[in-house]
N, C-alpha and C. Protein backbone atom coordinates (compact mmCIF):
# COMPACT_ATOMS: atom_id res chain seq x y z
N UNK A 1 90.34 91.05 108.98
CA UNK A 1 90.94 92.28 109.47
C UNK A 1 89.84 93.30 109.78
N UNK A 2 89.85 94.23 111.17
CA UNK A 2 88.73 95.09 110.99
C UNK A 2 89.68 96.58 109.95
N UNK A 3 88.66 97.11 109.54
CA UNK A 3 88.11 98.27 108.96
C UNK A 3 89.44 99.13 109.17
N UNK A 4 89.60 99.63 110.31
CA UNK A 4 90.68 100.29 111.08
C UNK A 4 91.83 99.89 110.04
N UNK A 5 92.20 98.56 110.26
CA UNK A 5 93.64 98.10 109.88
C UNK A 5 93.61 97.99 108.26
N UNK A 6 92.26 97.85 107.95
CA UNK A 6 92.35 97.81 106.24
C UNK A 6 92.70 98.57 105.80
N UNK A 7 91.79 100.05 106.17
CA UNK A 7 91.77 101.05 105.60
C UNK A 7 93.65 101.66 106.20
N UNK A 8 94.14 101.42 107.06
CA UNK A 8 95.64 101.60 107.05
C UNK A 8 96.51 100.80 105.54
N UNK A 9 96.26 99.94 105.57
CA UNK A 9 97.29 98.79 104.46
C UNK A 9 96.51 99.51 103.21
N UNK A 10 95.34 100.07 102.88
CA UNK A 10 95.26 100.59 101.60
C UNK A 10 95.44 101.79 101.33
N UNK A 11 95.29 102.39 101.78
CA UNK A 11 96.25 103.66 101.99
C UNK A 11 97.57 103.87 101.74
N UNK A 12 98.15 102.29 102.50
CA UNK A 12 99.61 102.56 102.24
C UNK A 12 100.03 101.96 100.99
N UNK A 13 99.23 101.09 100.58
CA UNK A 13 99.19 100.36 99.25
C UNK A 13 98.85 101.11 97.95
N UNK A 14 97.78 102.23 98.17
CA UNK A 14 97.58 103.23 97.07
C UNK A 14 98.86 104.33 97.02
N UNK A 15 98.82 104.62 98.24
CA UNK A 15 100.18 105.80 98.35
C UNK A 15 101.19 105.43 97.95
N UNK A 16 101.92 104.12 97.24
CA UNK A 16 102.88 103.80 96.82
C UNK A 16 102.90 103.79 95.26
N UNK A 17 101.50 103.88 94.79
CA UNK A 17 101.48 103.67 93.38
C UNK A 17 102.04 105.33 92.90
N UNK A 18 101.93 104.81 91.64
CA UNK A 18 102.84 105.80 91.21
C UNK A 18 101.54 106.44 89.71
N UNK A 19 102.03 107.88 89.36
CA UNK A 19 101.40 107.96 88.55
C UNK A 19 100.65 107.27 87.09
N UNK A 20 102.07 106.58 86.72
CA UNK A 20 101.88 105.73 85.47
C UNK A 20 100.92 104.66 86.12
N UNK A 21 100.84 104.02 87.31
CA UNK A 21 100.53 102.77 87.92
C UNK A 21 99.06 102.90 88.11
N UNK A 22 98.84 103.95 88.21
CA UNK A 22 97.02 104.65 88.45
C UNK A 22 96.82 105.12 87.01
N UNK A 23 97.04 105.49 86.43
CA UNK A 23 96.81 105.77 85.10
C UNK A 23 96.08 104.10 84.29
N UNK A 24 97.37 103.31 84.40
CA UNK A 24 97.04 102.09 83.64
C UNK A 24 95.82 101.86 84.28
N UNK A 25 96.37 101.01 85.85
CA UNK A 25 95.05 100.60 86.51
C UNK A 25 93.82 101.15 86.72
N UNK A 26 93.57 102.71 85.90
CA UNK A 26 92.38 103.24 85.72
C UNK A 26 91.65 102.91 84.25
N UNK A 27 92.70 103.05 83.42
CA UNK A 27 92.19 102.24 82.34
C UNK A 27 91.82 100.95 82.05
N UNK A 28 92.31 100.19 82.64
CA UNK A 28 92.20 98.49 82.92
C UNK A 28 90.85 98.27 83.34
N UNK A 29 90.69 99.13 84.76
CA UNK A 29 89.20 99.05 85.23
C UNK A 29 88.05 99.28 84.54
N UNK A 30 88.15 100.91 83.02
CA UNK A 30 87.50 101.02 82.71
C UNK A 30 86.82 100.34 81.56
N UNK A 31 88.30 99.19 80.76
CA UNK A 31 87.68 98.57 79.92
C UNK A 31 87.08 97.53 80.68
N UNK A 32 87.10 96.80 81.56
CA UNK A 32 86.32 95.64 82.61
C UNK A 32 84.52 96.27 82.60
N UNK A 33 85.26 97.73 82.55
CA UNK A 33 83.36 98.03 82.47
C UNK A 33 82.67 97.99 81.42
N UNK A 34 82.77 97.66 80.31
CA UNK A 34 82.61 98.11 79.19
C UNK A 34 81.61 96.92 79.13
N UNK A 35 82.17 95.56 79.83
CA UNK A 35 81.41 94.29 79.64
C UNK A 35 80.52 94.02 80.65
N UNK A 36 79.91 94.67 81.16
CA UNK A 36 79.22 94.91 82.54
C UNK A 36 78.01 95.17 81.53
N UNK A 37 76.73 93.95 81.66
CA UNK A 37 75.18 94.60 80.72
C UNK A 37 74.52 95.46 81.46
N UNK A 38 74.99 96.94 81.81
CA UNK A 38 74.22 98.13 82.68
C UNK A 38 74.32 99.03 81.23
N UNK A 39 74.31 99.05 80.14
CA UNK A 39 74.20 100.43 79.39
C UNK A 39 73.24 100.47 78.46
N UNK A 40 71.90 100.26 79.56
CA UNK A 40 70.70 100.54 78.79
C UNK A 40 70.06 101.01 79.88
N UNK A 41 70.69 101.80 81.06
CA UNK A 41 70.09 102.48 82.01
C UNK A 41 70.44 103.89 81.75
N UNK A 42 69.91 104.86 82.01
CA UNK A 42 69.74 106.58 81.83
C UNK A 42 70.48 107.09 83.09
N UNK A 43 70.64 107.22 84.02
CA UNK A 43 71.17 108.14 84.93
C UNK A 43 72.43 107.30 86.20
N UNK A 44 73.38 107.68 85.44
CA UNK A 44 74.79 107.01 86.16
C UNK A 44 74.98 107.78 87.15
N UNK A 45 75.94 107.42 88.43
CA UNK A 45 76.63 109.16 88.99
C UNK A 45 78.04 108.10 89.02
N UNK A 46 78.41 109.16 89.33
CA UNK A 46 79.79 109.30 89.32
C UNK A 46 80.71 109.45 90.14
N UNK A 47 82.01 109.31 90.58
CA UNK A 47 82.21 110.34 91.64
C UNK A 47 83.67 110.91 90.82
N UNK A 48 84.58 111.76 91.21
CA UNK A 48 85.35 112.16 90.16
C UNK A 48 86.60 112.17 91.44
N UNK A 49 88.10 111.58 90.81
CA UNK A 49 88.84 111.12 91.33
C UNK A 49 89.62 112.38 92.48
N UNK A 50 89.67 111.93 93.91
CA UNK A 50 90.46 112.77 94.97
C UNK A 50 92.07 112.54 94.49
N UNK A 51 93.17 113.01 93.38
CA UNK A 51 94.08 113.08 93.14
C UNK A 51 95.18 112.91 93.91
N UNK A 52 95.38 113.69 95.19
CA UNK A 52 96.08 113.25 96.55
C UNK A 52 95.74 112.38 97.42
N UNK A 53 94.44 111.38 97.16
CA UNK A 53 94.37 110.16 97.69
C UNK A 53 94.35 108.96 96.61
N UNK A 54 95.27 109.62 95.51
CA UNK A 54 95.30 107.99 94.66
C UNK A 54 94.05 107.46 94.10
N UNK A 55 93.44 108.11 94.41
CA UNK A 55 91.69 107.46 93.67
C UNK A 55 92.10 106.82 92.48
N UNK A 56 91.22 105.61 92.00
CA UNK A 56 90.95 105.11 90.57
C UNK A 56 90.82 106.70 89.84
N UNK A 57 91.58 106.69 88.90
CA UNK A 57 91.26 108.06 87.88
C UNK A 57 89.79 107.64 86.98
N UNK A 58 88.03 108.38 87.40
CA UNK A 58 87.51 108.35 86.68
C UNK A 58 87.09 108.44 85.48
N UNK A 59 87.95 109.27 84.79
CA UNK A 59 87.70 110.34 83.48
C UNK A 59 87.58 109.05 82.48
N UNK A 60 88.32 108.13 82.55
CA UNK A 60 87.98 106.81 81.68
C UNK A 60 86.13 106.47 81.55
N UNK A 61 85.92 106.48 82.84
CA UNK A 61 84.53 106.04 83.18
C UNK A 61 83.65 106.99 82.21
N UNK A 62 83.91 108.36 83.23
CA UNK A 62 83.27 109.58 82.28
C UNK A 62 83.26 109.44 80.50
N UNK A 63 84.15 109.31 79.80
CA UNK A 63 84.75 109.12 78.63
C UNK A 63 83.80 108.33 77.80
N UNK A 64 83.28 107.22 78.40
CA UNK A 64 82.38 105.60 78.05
C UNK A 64 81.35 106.02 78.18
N UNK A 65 80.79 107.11 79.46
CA UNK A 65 79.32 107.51 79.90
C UNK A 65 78.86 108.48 78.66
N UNK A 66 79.52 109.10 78.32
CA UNK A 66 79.53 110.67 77.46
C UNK A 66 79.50 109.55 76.38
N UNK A 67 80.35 109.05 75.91
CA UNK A 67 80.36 108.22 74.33
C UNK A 67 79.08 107.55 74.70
N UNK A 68 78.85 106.89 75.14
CA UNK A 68 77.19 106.48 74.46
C UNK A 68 76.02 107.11 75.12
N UNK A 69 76.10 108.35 75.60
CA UNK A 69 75.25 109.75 75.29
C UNK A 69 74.32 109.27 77.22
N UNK A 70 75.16 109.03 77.82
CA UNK A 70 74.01 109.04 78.95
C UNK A 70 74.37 110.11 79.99
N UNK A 71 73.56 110.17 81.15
CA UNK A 71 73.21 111.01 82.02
C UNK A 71 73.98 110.71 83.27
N UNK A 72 75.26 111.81 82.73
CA UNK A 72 76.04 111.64 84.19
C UNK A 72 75.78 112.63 85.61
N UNK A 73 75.69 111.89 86.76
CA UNK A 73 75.37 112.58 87.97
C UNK A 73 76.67 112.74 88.67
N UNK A 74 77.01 114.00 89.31
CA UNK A 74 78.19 114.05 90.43
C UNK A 74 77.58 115.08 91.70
N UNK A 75 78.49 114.41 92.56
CA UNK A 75 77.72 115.24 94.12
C UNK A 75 78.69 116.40 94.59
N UNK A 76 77.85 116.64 95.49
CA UNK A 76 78.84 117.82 95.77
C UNK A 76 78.16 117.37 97.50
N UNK A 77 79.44 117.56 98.33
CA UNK A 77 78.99 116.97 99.66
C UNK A 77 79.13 118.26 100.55
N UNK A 78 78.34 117.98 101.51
CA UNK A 78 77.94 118.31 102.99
C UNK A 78 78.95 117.73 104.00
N UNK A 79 79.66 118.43 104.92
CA UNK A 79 80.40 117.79 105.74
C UNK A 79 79.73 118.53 107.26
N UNK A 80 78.85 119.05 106.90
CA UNK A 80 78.20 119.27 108.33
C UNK A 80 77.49 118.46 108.71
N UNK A 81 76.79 117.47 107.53
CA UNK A 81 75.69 116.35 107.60
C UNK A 81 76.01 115.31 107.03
N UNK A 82 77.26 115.05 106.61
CA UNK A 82 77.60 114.44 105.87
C UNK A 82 76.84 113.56 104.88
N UNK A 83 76.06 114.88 104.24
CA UNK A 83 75.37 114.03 102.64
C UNK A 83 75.94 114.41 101.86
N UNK A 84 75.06 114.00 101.11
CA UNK A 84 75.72 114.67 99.42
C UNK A 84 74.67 114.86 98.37
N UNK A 85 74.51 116.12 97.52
CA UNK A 85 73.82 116.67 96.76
C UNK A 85 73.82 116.45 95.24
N UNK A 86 73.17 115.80 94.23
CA UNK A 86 73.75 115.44 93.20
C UNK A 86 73.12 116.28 92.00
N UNK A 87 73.59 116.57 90.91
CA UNK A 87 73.98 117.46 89.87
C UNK A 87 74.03 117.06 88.59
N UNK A 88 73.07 116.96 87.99
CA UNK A 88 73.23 116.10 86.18
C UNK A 88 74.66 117.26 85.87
N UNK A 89 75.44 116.63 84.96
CA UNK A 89 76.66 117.16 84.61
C UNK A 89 76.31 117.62 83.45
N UNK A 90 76.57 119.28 83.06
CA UNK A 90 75.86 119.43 81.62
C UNK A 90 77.66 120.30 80.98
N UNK A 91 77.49 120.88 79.81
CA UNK A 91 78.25 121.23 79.34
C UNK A 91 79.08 122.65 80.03
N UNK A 92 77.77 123.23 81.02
CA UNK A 92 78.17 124.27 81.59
C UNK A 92 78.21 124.03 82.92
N UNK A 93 78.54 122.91 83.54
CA UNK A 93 78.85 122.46 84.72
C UNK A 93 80.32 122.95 84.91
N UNK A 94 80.40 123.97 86.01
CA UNK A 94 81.99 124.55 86.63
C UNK A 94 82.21 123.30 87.95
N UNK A 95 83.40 122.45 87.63
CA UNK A 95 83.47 121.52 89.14
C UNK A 95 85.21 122.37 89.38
N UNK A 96 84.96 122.75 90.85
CA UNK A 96 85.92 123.02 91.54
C UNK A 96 86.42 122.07 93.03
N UNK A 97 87.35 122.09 92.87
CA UNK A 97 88.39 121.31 94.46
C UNK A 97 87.75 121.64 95.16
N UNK A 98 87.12 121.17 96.19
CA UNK A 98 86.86 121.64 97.94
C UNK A 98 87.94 121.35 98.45
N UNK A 99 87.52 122.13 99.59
CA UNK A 99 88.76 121.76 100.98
C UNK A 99 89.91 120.89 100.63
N UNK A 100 89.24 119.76 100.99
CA UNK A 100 89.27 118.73 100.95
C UNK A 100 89.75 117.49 99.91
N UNK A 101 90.10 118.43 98.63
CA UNK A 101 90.78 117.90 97.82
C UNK A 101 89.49 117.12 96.54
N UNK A 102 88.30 117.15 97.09
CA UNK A 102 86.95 116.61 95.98
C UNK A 102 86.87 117.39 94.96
N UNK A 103 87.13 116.65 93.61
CA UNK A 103 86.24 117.90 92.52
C UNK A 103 84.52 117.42 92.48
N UNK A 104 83.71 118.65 92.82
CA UNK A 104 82.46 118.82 92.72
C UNK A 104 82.18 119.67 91.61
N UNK A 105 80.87 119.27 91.39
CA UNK A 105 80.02 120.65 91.27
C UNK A 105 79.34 121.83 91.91
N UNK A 106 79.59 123.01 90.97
CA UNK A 106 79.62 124.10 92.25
C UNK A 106 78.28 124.45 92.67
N UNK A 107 77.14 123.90 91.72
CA UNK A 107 75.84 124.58 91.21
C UNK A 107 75.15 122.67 89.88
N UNK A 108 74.06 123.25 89.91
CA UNK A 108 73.62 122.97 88.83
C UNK A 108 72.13 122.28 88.62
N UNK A 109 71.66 121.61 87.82
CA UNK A 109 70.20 120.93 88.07
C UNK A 109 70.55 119.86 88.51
N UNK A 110 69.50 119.33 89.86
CA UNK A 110 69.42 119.10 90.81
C UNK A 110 68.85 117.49 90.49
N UNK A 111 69.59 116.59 90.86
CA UNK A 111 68.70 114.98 90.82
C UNK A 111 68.68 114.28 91.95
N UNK A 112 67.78 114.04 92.05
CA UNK A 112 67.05 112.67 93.34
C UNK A 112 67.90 111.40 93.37
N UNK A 113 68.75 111.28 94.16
CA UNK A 113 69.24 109.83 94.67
C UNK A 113 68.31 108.68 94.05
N UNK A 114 67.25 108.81 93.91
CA UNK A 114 65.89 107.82 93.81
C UNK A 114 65.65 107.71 92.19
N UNK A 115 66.09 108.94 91.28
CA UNK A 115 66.45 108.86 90.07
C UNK A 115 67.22 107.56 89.42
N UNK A 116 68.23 107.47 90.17
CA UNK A 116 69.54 107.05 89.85
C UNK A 116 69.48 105.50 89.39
N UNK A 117 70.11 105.11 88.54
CA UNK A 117 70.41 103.87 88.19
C UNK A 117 71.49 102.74 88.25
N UNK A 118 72.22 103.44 88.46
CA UNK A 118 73.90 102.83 88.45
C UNK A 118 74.63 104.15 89.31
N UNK A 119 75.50 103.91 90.42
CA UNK A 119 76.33 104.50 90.99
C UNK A 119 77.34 103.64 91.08
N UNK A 120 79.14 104.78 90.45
CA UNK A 120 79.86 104.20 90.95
C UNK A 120 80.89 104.75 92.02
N UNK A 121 81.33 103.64 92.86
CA UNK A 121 81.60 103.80 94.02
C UNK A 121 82.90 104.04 94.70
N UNK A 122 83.72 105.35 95.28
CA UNK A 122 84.58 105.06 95.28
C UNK A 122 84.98 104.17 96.77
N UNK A 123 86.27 103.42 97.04
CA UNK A 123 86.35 102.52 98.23
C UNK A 123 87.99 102.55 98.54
N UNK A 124 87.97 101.93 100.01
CA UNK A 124 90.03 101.54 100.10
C UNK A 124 89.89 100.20 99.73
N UNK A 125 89.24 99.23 100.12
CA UNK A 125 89.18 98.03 99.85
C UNK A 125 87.69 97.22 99.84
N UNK A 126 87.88 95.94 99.80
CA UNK A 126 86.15 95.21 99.39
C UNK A 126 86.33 93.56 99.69
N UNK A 127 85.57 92.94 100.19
CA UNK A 127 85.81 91.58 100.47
C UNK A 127 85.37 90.90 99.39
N UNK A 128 84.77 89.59 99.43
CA UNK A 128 84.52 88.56 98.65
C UNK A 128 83.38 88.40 98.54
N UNK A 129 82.42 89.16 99.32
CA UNK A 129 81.28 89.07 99.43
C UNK A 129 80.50 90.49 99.05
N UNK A 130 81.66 91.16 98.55
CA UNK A 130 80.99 92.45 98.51
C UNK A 130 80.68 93.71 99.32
N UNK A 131 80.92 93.62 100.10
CA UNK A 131 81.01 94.55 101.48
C UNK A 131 82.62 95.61 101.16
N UNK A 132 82.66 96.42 101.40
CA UNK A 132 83.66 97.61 101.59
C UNK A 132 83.75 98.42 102.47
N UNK A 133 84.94 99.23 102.10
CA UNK A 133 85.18 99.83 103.13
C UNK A 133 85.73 101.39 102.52
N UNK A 134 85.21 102.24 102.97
CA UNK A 134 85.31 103.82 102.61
C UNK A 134 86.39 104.58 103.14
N UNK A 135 86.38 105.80 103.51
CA UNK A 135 87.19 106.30 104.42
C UNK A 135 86.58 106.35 105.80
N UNK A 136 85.06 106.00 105.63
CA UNK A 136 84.81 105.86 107.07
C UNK A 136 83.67 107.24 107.72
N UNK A 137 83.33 108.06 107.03
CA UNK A 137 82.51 108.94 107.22
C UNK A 137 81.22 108.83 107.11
N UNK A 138 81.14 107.99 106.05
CA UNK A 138 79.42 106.76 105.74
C UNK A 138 78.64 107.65 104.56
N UNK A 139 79.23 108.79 103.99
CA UNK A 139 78.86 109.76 102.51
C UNK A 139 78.03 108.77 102.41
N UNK A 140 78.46 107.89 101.60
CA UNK A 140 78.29 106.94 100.32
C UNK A 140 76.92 106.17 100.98
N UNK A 141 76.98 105.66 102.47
CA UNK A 141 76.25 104.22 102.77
C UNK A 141 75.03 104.84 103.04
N UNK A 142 74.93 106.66 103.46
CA UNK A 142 73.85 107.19 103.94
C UNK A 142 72.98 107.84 102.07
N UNK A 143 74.27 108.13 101.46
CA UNK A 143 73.61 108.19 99.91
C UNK A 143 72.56 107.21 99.14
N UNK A 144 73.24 105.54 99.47
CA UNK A 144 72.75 104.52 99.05
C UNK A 144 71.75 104.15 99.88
N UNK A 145 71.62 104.40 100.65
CA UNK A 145 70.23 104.55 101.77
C UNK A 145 69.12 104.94 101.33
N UNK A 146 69.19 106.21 100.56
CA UNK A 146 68.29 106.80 100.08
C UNK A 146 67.55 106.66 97.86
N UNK A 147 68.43 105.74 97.34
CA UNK A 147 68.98 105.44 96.04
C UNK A 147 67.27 104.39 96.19
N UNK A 148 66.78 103.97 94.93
CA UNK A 148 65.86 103.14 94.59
C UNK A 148 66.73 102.24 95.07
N UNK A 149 65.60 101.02 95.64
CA UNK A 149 66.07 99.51 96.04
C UNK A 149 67.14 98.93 94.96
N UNK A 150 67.32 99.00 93.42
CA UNK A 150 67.46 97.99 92.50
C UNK A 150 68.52 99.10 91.95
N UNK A 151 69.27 100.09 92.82
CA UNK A 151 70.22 100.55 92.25
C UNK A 151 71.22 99.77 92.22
N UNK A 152 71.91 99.54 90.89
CA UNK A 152 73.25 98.71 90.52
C UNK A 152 74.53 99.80 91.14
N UNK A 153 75.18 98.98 91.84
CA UNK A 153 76.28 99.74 93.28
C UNK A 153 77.51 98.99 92.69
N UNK A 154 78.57 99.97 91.78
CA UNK A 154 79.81 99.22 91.58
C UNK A 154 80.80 100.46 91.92
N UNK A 155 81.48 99.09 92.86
CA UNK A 155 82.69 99.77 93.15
C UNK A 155 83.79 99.76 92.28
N UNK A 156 85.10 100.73 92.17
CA UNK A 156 86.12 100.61 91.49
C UNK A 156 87.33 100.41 92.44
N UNK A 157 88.33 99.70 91.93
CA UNK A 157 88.82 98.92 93.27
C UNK A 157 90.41 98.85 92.21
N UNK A 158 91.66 99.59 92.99
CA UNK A 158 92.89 99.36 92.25
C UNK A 158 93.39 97.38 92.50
N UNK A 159 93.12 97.40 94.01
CA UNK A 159 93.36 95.99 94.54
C UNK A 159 92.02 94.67 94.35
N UNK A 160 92.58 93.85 94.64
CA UNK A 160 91.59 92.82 94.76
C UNK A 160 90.90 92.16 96.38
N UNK A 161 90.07 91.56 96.03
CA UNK A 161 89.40 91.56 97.62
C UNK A 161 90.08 90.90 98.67
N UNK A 162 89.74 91.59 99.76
CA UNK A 162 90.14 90.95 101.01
C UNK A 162 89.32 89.23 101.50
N UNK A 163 89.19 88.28 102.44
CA UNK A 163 88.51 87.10 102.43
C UNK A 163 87.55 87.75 103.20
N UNK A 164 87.92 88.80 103.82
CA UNK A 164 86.92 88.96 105.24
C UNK A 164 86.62 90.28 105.78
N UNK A 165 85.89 91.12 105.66
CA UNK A 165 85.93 92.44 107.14
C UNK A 165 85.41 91.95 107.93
N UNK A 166 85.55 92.08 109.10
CA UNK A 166 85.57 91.87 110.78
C UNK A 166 84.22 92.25 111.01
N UNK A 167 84.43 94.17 111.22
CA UNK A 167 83.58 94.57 111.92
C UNK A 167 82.44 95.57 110.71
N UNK A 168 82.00 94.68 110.41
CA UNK A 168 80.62 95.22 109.85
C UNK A 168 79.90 95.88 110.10
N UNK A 169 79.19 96.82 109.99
CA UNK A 169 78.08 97.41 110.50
C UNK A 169 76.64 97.17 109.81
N UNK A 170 75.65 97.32 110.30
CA UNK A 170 74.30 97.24 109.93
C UNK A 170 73.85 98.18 108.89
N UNK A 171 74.71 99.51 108.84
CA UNK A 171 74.27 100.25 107.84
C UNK A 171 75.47 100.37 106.73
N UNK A 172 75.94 99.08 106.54
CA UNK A 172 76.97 98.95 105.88
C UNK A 172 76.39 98.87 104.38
N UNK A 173 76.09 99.19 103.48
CA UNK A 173 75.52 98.21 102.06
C UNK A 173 76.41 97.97 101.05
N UNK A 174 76.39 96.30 100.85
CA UNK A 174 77.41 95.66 99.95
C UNK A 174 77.26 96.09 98.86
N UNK A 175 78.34 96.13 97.79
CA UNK A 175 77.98 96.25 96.40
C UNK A 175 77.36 95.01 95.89
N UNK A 176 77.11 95.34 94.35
CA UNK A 176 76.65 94.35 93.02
C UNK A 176 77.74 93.99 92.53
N UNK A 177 78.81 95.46 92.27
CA UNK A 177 80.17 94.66 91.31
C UNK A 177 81.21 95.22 91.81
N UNK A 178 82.12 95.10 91.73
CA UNK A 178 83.59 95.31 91.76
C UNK A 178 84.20 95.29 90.68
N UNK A 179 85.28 96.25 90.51
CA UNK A 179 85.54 95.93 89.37
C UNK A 179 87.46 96.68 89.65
N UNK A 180 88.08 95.40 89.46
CA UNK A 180 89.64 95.66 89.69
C UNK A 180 90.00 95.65 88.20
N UNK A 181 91.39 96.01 88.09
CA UNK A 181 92.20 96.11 86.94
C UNK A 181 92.32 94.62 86.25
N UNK A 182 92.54 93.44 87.16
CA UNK A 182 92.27 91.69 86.92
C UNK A 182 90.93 91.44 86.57
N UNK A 183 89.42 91.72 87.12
CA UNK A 183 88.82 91.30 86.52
C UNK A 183 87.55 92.28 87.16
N UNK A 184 86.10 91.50 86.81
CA UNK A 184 84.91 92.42 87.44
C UNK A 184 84.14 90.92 88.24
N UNK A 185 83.93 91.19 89.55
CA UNK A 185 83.37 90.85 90.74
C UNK A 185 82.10 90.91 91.07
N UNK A 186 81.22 90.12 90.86
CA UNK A 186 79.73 89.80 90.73
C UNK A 186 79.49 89.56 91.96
N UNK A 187 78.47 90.10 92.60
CA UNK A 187 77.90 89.80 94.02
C UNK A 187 76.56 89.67 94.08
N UNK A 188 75.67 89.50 93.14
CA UNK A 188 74.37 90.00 92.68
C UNK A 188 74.08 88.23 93.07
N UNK A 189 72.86 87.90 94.09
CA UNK A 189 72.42 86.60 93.14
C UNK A 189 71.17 86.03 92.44
C-alpha cells in the first residue's frame, strides 16, 4: 500500500479506539519495553502523546524512564522549518499544547540530537522491515538525520506491521524496534 492510503486506514483505525483501548494498549507497549536491553544508556527523548490523534499514551514510558533515574529529552517543534528543538526534562520543565495539539516544552536546557541515545518514535503504521510511516511532514526523519549513527530508533505502534510500503523515500530511516501491544519487533541485524 503507498503511504497515502496507510496513513488513511490508521487514522481510521486509531480514531475508533476508544479511551479504555489506548490506555491498555499503552500499557501493554510499555511493559514490552521493559525487556528491550537499552537501560544502560543516559539520554532517552521522548515524544509526549497528541491526545486528539490517539497517540500511544507515553506517560507509561516516562514513568520507567524517571524510575530508573535517566535523562529524559522532549522537543518542541518548528513548523516553519520543520525541526525540532530538544529539552532535558527537569522538575521545572512547564510543557504546554501548541497549536496543534503537541505537548512541548516551553523553554529549557538545551540537548544536541547527537547527545541522544535511544529515541522513541511516534508513527501511523510500520512494515516488516522496519520502515514507517509518520504523518508525513518528515519532523522525525530530518531529526534522525542529525542523531549519532548508533542511535537506537523505537517506534511505538498500537497496530502491527503492514508486509509492505510502496513508496519509500530515500530519506526515509527505518527503525531498530517496534514495539506493539502483541509483542516487540527487532529490525537490527
Amino acid at each position: 500500500m503507498s503511504k497515502t492510503a496507510l496513513r488513511k486506514k490508521y487514522k481510521a483505525l486509531r480514531a475508533s479506539l476508544s479511551d479504555e483501548e489506548i490506555d491498555d494498549k499503552s500499557i501493554a507497549i510499555a511493559n514490552h519495553l521493559i525487556t528491550l536491553n537499552i537501560w544502560h544508556h543516559e539520554f532517552y527523548h521522548l515524544f509526549l502523546a497528541i491526545k486528539k490523534l490517539k497517540e500511544v499514551e507515553t506517560e507509561y514510558v516516562l514513568n520507567i524512564l524517571l524510575g530508573k533515574d535517566k535523562n529524559v529529552v522532549l522537543s518542541k517543534s518548528n513548523f516553519q522549518d520543520a525541526s525540532l528543538t530538544h529539552y532535558l526534562l527537569t522538575d521545572t520543565t512547564k510543557i504546554k499544547v501548541n497549536s496543534f495539539g503537541i505537548p512541548e516544552p516551553e523553554a529549557g536546557i538545551p540537548i544536541e540530537a547527537k547527545m541522544l541515545d535511544v529515541v522513541f518514535i511516534p508513527l501511523l503504521a510500520f512494515d516488516k522491515k522496519g520502515n514507517r510511516i509518520g504523518y508525513g511532514k518528515g519532523f522525525y526523519d530530518r531529526f534522525l538525520a542529525q542523531c549519532k549513527e548508533d542511535v537506537i530508533k523505537i517506534g511505538l505502534s498500537f497496530f502491527e506491521p503492514e508486509d509492505h510500503i510502496a513508496d519509500l523515500s530515500t530519506t526515509d530511516i527505518p527503525l531498530d524496534y517496534c514495539i506493539t501491544p502483541q509483542q516487540v519487533y527487532s529490525f537490527s541485524s
